[in-house]
PDB file of N, CA and C in Angstrom:
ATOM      1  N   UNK A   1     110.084  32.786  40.491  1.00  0.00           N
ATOM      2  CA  UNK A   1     111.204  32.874  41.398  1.00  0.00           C
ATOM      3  C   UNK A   1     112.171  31.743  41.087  1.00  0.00           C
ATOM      4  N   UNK A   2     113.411  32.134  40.815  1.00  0.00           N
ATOM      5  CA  UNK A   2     114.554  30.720  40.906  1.00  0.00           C
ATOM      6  C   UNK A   2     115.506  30.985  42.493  1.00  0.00           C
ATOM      7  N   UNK A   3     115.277  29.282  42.465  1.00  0.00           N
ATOM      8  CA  UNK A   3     115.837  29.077  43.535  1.00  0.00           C
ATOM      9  C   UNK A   3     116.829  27.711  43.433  1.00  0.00           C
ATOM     10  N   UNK A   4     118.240  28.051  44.119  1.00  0.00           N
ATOM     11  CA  UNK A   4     119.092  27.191  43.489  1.00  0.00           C
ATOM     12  C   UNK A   4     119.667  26.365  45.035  1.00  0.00           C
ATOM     13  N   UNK A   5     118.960  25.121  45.299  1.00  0.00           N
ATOM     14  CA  UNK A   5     119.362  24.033  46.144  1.00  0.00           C
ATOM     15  C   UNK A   5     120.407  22.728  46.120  1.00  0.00           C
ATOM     16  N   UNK A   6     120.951  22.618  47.054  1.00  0.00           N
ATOM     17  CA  UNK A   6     122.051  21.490  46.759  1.00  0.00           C
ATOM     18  C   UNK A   6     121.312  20.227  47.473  1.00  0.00           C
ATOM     19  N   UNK A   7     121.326  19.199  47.034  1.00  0.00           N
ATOM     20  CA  UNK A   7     120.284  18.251  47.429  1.00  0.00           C
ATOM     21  C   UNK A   7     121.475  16.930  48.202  1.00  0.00           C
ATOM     22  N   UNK A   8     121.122  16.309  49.410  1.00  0.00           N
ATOM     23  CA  UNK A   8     121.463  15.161  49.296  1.00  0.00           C
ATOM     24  C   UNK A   8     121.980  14.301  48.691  1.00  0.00           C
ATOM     25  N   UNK A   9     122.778  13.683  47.898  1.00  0.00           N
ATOM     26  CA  UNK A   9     122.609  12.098  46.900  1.00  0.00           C
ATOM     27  C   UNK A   9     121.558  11.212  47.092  1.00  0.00           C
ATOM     28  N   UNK A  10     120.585  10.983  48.163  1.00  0.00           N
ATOM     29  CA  UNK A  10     119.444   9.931  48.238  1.00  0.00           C
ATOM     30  C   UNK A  10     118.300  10.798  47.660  1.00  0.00           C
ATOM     31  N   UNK A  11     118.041  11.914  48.442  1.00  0.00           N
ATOM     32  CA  UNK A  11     117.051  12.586  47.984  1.00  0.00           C
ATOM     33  C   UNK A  11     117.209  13.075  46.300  1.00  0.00           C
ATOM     34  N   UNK A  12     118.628  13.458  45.891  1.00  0.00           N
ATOM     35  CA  UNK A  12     118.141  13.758  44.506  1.00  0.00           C
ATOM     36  C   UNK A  12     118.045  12.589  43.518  1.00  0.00           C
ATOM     37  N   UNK A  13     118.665  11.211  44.166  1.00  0.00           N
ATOM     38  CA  UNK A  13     118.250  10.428  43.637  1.00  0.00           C
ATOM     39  C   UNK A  13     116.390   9.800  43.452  1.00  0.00           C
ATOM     40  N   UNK A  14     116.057  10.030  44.577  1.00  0.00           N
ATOM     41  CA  UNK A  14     114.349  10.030  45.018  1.00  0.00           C
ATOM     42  C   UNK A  14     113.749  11.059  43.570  1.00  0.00           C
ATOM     43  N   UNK A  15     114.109  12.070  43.727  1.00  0.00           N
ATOM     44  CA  UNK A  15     113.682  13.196  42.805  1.00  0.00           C
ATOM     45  C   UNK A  15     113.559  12.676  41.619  1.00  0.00           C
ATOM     46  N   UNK A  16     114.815  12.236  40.908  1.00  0.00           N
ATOM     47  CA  UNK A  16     115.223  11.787  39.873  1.00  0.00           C
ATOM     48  C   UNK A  16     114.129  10.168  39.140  1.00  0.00           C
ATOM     49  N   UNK A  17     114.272   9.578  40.255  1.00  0.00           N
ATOM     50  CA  UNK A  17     112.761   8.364  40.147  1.00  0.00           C
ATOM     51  C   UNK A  17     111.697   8.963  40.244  1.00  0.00           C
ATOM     52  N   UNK A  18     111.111   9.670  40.422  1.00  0.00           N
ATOM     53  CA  UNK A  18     109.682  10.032  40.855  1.00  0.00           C
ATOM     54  C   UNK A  18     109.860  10.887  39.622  1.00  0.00           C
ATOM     55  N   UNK A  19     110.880  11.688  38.965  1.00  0.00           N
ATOM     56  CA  UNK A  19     110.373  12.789  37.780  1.00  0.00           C
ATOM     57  C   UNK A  19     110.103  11.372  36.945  1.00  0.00           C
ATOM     58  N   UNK A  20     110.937  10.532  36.320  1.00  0.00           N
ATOM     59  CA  UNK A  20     110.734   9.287  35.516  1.00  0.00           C
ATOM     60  C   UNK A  20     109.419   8.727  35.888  1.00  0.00           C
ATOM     61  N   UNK A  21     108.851   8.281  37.108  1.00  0.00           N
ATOM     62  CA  UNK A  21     107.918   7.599  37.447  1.00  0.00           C
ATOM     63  C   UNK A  21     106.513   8.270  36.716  1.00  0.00           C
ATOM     64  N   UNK A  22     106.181   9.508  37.031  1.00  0.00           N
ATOM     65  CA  UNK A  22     105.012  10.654  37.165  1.00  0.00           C
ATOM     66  C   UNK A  22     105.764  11.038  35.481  1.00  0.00           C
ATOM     67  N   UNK A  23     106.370  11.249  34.926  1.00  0.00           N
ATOM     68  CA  UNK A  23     106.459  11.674  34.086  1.00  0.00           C
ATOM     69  C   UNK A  23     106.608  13.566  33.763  1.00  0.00           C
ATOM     70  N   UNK A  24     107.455  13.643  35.104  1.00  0.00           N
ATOM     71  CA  UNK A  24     107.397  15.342  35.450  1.00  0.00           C
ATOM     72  C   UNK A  24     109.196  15.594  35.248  1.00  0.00           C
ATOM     73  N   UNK A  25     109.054  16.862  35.064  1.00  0.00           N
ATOM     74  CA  UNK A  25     110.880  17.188  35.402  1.00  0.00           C
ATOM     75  C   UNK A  25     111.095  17.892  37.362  1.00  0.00           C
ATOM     76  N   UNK A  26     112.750  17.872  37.422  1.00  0.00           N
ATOM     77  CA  UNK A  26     113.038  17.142  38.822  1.00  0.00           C
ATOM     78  C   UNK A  26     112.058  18.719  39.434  1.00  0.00           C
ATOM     79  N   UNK A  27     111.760  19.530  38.781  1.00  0.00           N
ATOM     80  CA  UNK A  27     111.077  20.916  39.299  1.00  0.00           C
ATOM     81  C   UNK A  27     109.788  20.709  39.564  1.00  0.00           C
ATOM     82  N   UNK A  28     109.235  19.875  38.943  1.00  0.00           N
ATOM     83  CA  UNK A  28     107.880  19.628  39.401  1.00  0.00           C
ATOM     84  C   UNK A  28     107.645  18.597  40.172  1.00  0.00           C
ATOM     85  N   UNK A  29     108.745  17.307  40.441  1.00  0.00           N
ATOM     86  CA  UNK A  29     108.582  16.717  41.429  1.00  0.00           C
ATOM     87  C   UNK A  29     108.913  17.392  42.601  1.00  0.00           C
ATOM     88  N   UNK A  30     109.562  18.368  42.737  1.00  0.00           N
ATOM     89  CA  UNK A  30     110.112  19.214  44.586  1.00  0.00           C
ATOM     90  C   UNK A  30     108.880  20.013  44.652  1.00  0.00           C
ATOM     91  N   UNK A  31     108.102  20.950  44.122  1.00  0.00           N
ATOM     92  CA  UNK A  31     107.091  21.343  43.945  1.00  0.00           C
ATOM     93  C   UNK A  31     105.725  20.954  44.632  1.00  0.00           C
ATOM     94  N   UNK A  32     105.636  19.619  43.896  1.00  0.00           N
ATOM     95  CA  UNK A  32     104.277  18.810  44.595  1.00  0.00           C
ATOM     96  C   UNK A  32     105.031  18.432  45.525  1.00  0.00           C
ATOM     97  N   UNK A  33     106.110  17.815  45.859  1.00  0.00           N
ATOM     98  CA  UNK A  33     106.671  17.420  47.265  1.00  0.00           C
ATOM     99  C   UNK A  33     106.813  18.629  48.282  1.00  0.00           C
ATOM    100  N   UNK A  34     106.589  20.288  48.020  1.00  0.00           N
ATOM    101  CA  UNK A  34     106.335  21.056  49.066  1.00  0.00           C
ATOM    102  C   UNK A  34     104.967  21.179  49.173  1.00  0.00           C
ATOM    103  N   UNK A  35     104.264  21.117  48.134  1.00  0.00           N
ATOM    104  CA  UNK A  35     102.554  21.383  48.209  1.00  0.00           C
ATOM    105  C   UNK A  35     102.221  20.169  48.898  1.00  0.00           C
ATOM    106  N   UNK A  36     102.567  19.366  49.016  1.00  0.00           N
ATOM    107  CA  UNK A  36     102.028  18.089  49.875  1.00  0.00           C
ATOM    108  C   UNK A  36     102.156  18.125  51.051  1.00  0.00           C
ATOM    109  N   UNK A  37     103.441  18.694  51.360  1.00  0.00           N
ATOM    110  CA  UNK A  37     103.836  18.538  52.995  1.00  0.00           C
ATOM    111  C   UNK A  37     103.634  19.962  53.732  1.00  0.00           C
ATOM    112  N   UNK A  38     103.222  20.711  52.511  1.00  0.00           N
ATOM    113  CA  UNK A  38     102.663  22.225  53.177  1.00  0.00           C
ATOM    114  C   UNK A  38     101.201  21.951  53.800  1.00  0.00           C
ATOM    115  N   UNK A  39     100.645  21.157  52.932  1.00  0.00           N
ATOM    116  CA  UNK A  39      99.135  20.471  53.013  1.00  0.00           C
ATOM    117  C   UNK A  39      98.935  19.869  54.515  1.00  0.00           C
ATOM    118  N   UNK A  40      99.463  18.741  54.115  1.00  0.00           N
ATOM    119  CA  UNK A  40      99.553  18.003  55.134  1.00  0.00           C
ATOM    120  C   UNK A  40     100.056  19.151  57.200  1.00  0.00           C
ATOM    121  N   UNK A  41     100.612  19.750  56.904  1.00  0.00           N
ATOM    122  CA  UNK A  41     100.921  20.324  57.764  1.00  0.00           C
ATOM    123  C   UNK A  41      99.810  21.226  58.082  1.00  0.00           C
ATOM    124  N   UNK A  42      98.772  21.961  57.026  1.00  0.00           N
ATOM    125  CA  UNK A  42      98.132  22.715  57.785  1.00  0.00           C
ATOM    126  C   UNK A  42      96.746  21.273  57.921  1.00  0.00           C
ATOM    127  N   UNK A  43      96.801  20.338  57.439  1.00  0.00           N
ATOM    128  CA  UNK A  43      95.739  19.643  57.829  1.00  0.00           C
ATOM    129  C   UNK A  43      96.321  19.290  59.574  1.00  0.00           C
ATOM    130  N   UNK A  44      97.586  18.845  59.694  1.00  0.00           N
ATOM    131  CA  UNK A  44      97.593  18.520  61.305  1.00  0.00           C
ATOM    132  C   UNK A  44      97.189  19.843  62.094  1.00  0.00           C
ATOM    133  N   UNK A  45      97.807  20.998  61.891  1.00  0.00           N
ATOM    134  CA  UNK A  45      97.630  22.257  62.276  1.00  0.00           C
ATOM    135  C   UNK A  45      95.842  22.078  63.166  1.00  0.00           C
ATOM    136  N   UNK A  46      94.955  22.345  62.544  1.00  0.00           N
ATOM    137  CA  UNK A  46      93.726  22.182  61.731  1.00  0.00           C
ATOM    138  C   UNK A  46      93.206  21.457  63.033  1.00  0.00           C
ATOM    139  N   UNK A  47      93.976  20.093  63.472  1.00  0.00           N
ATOM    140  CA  UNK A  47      93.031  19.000  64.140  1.00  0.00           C
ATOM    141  C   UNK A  47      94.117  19.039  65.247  1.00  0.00           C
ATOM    142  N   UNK A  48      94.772  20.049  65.632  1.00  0.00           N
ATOM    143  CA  UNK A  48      95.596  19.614  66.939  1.00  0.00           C
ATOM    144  C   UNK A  48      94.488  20.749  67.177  1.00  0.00           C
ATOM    145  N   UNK A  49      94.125  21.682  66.971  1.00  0.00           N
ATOM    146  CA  UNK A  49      93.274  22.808  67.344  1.00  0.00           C
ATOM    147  C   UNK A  49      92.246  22.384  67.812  1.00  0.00           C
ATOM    148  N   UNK A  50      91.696  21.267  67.232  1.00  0.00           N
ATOM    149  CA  UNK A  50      90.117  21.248  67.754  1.00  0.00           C
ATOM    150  C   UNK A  50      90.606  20.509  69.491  1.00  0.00           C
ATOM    151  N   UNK A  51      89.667  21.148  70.295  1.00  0.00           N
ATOM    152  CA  UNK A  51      90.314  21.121  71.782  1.00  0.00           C
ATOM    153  C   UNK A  51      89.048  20.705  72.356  1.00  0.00           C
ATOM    154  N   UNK A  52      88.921  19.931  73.353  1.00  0.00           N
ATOM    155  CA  UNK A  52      88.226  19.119  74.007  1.00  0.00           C
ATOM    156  C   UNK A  52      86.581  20.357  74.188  1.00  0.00           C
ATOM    157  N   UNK A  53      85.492  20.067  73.949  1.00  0.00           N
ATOM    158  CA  UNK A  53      84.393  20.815  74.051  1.00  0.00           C
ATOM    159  C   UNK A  53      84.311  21.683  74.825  1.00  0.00           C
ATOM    160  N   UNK A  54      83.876  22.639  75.100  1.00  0.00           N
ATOM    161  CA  UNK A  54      84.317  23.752  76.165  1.00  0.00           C
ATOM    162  C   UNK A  54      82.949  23.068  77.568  1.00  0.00           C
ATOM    163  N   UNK A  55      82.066  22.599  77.145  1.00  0.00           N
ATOM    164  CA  UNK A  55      81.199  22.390  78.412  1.00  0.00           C
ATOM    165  C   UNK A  55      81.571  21.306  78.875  1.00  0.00           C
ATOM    166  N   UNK A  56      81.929  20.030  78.025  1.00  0.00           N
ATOM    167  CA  UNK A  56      82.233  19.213  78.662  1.00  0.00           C
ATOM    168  C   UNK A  56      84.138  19.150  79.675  1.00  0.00           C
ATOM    169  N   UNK A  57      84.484  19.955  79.061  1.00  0.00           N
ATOM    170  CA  UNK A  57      85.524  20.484  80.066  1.00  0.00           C
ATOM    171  C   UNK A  57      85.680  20.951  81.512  1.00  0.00           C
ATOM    172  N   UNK A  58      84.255  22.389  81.149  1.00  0.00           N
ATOM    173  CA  UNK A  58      83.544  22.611  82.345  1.00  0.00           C
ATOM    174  C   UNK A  58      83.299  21.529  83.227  1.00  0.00           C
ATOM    175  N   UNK A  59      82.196  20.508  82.645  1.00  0.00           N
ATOM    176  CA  UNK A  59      81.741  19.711  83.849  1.00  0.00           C
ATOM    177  C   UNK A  59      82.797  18.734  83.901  1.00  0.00           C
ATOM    178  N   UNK A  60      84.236  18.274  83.496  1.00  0.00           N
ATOM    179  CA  UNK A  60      84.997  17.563  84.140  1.00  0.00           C
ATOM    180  C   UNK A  60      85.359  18.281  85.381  1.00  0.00           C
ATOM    181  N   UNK A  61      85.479  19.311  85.050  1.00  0.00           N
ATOM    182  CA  UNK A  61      86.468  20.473  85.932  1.00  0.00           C
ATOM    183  C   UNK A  61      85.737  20.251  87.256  1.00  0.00           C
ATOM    184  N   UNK A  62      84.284  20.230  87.125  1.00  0.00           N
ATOM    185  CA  UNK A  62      83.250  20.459  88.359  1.00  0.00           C
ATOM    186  C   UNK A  62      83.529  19.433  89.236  1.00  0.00           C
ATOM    187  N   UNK A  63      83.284  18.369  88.575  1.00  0.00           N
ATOM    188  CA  UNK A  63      83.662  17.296  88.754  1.00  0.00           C
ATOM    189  C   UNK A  63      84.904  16.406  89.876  1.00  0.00           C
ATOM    190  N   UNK A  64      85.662  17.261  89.156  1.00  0.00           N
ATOM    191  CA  UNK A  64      87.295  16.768  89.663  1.00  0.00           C
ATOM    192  C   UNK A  64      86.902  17.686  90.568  1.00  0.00           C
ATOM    193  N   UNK A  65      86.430  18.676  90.804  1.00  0.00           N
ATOM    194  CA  UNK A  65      86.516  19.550  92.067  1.00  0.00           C
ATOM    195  C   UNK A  65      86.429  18.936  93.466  1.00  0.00           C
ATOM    196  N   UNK A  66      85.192  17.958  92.998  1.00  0.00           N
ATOM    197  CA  UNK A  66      83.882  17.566  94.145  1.00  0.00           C
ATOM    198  C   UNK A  66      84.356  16.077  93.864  1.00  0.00           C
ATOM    199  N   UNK A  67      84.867  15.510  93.521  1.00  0.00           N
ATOM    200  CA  UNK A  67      85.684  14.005  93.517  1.00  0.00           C
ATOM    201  C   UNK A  67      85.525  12.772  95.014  1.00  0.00           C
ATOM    202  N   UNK A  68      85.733  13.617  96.022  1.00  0.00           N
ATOM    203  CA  UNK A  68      85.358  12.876  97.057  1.00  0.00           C
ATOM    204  C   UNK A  68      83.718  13.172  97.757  1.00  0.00           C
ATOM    205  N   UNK A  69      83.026  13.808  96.591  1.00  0.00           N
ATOM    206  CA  UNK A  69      81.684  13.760  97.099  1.00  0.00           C
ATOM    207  C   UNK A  69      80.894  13.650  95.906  1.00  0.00           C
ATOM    208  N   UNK A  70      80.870  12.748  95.401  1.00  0.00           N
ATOM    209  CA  UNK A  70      80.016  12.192  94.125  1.00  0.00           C
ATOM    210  C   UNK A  70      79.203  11.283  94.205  1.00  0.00           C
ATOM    211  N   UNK A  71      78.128  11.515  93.654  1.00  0.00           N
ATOM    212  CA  UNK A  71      77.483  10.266  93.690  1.00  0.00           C
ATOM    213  C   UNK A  71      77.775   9.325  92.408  1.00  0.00           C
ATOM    214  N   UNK A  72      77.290   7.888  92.804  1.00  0.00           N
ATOM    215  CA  UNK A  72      77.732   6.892  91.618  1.00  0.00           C
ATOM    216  C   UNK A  72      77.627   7.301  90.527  1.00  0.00           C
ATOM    217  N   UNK A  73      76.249   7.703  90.014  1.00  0.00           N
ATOM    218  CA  UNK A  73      76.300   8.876  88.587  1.00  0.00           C
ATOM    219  C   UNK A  73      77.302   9.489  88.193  1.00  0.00           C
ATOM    220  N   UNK A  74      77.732  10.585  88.930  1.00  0.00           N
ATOM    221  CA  UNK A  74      78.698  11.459  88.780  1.00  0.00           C
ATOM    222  C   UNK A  74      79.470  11.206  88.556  1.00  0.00           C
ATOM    223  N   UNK A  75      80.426   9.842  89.581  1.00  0.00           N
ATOM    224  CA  UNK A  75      81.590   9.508  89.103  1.00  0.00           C
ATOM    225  C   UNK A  75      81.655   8.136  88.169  1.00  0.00           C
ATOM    226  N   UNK A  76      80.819   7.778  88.294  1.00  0.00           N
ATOM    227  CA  UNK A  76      80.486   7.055  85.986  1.00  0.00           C
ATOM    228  C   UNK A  76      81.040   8.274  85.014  1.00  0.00           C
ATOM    229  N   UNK A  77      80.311   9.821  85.173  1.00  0.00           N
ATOM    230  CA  UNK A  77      80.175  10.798  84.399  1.00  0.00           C
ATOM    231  C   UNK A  77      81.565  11.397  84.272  1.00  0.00           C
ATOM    232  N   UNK A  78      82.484  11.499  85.312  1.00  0.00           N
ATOM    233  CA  UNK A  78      84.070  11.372  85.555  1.00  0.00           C
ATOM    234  C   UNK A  78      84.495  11.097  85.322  1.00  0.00           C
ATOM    235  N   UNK A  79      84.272   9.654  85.232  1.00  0.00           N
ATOM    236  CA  UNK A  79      85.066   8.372  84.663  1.00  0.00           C
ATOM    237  C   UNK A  79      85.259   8.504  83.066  1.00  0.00           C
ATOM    238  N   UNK A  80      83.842   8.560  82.201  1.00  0.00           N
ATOM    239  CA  UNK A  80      84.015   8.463  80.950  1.00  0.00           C
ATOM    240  C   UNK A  80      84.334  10.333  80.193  1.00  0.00           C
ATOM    241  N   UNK A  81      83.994  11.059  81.222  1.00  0.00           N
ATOM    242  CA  UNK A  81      85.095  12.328  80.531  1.00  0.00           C
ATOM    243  C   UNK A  81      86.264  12.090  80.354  1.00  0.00           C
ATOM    244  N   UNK A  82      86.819  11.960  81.847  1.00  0.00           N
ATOM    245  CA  UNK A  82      88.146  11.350  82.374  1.00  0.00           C
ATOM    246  C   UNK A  82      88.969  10.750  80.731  1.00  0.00           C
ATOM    247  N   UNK A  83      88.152   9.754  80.700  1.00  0.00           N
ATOM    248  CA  UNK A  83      88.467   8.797  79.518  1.00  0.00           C
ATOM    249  C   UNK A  83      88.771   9.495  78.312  1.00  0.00           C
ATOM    250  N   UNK A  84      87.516  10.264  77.911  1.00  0.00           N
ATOM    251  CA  UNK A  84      86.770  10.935  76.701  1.00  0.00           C
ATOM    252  C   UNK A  84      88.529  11.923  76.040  1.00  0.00           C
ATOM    253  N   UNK A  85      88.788  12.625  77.543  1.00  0.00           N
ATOM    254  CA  UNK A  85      89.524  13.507  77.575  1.00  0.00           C
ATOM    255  C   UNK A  85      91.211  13.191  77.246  1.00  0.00           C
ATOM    256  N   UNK A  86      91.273  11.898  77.672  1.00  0.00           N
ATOM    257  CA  UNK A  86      92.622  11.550  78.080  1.00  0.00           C
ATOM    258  C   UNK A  86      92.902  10.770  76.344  1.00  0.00           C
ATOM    259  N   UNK A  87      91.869  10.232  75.769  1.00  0.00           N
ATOM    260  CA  UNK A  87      91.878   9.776  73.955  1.00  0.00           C
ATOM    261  C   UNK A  87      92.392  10.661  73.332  1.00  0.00           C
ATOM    262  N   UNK A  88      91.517  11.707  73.760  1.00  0.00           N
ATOM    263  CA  UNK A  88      91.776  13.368  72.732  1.00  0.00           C
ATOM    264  C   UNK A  88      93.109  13.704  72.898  1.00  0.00           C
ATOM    265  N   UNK A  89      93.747  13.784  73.800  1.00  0.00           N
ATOM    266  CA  UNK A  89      94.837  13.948  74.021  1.00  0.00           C
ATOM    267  C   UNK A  89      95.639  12.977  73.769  1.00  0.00           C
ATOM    268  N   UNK A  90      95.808  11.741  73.757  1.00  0.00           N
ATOM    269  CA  UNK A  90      96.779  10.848  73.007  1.00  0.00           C
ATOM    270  C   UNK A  90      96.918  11.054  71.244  1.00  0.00           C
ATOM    271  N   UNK A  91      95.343  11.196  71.196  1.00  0.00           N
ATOM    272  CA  UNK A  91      95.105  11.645  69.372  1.00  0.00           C
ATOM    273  C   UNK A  91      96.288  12.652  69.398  1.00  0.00           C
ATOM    274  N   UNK A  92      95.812  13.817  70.130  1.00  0.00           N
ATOM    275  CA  UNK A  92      96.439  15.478  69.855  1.00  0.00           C
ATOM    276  C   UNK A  92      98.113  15.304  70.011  1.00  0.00           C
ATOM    277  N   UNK A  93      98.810  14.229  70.783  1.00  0.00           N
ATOM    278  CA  UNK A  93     100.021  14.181  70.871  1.00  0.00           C
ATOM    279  C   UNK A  93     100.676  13.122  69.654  1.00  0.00           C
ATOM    280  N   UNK A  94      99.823  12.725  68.948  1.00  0.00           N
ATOM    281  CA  UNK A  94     100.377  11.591  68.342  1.00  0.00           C
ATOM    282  C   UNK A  94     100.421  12.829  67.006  1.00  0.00           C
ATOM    283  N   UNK A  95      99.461  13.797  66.698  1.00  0.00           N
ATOM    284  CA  UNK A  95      99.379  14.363  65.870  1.00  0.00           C
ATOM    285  C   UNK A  95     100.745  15.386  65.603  1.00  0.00           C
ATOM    286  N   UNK A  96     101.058  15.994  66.711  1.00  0.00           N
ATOM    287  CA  UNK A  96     101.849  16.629  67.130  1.00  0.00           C
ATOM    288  C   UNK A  96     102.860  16.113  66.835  1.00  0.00           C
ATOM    289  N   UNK A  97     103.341  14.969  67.554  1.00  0.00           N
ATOM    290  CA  UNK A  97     105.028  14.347  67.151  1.00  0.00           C
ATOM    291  C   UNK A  97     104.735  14.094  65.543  1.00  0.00           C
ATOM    292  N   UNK A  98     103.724  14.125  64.932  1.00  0.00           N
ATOM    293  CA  UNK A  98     104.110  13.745  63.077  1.00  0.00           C
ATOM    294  C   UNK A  98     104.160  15.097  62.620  1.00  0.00           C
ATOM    295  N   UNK A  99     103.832  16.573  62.776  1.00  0.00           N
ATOM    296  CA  UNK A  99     104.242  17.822  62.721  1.00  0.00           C
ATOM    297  C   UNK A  99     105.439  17.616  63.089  1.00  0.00           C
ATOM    298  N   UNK A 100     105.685  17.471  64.316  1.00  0.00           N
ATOM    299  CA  UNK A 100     107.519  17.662  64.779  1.00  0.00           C
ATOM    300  C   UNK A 100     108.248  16.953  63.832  1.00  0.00           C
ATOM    301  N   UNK A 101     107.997  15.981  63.401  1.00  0.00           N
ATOM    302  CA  UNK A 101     108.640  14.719  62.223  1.00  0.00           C
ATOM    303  C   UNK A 101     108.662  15.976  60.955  1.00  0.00           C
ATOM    304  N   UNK A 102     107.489  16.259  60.217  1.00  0.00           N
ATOM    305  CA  UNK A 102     107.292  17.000  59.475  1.00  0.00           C
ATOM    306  C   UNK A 102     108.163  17.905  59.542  1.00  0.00           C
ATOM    307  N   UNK A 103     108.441  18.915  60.047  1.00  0.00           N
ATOM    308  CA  UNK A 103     109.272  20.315  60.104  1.00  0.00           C
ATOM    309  C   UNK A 103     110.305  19.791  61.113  1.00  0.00           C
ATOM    310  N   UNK A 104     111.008  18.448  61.378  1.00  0.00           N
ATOM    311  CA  UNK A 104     112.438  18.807  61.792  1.00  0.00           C
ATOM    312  C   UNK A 104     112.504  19.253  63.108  1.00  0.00           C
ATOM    313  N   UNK A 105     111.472  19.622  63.730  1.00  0.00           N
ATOM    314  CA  UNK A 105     111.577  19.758  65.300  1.00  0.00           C
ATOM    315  C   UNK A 105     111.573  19.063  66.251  1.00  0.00           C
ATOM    316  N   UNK A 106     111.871  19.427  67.801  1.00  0.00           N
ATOM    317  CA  UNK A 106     111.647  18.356  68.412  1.00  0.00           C
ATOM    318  C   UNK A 106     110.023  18.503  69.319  1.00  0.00           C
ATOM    319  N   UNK A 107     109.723  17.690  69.517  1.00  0.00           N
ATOM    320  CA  UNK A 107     107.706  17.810  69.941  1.00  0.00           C
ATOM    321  C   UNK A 107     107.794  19.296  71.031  1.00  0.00           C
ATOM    322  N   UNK A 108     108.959  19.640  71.922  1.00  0.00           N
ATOM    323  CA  UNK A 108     108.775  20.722  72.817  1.00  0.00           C
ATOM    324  C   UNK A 108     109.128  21.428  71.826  1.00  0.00           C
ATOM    325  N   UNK A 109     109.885  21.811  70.989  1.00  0.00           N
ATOM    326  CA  UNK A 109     109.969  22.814  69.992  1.00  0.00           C
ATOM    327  C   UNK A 109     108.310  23.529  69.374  1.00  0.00           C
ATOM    328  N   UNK A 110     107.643  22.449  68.622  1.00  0.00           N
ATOM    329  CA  UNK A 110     106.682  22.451  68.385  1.00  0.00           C
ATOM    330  C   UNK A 110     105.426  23.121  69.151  1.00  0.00           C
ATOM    331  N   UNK A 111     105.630  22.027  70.501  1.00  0.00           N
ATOM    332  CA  UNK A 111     104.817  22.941  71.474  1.00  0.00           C
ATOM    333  C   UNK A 111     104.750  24.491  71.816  1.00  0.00           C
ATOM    334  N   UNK A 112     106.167  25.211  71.720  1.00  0.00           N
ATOM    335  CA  UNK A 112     106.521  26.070  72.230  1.00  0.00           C
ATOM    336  C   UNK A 112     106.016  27.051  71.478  1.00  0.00           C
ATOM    337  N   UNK A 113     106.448  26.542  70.106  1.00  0.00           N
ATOM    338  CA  UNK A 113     105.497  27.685  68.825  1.00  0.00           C
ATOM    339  C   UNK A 113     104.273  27.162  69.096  1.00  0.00           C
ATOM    340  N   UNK A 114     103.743  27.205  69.246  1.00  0.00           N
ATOM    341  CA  UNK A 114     102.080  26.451  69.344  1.00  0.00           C
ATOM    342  C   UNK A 114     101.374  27.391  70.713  1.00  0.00           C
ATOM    343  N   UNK A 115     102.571  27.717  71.353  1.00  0.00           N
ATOM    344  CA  UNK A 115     101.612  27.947  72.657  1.00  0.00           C
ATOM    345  C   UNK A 115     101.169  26.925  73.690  1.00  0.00           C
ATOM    346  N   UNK A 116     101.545  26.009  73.499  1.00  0.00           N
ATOM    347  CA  UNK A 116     100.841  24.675  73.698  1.00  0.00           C
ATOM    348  C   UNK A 116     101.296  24.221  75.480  1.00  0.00           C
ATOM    349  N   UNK A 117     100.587  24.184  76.207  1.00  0.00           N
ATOM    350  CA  UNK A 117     100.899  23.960  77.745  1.00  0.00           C
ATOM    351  C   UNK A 117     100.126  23.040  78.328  1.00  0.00           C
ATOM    352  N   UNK A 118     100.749  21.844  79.054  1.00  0.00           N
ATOM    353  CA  UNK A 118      99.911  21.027  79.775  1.00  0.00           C
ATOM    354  C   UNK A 118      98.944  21.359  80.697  1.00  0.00           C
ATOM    355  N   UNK A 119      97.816  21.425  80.405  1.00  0.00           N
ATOM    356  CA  UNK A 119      96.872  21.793  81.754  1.00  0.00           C
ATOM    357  C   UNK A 119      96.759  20.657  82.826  1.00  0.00           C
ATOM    358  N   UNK A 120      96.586  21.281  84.119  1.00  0.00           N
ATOM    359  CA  UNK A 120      96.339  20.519  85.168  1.00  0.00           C
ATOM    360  C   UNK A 120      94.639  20.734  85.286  1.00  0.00           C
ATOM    361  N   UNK A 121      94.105  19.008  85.626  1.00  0.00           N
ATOM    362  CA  UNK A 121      92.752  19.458  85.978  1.00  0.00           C
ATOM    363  C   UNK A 121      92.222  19.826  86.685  1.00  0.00           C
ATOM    364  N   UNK A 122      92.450  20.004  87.691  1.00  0.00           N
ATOM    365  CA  UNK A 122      91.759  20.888  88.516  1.00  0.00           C
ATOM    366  C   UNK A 122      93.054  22.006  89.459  1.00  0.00           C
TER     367      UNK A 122
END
């Protein structure tokens, strides 16, 4: 397939160092520069997916239900879901805004193709 692009001045200058650098012409440096960031994109893809365990979700859920009737156990067991849950989700958003970086969107853009909706816990 030919495909005929008008480039920036920084970027085709970038191109232009990196074919010299690697020892490639400017076609095989844009090339690996889409196979990389195609990569990279389905690797974030990949790990925004993996979603908090389905049982241990459950028993937050139970949990948060019954909140003012817990025993100390329980709400230790609250506490460090609570926690467990709220990491995963800083991970999953940090992952997210470097996709949005990646493809030029803005993070609700992203979300929106994604499907992606804040749940409330209980």
């Amino acid at each position: 397939m030919s495909l005929t692009i008008t480039l920036e001045p920084d970027v085709e200058d970038w191109v232009r160092r990196e074919a010299i650098r690697l020892g490639l012409d400017e076609q095989g440096i844009i090339q690996r520069a889409l196979r990389q960031q195609s990569r990279r994109e389905q690797e974030l893809l990949t790990r925004v997916q993996n979603s908090f365990p389905k049982d241990q979700e459950a028993q937050l859920r139970r949990l948060a239900e019954r909140q003012d009737d817990l025993t100390a156990a329980e709400q230790t067991e609250l506490l460090t879901l609570s926690h467990q849950r709220e990491k995963q989700n800083a991970a999953r958003l940090a992952l997210l805004l470097e996709l949005a970086e990646l493809r030029g969107q803005s993070l609700d853009q992203v979300m929106t193709e994604l499907k992606l909706t804040p749940k409330p816990l209980v």
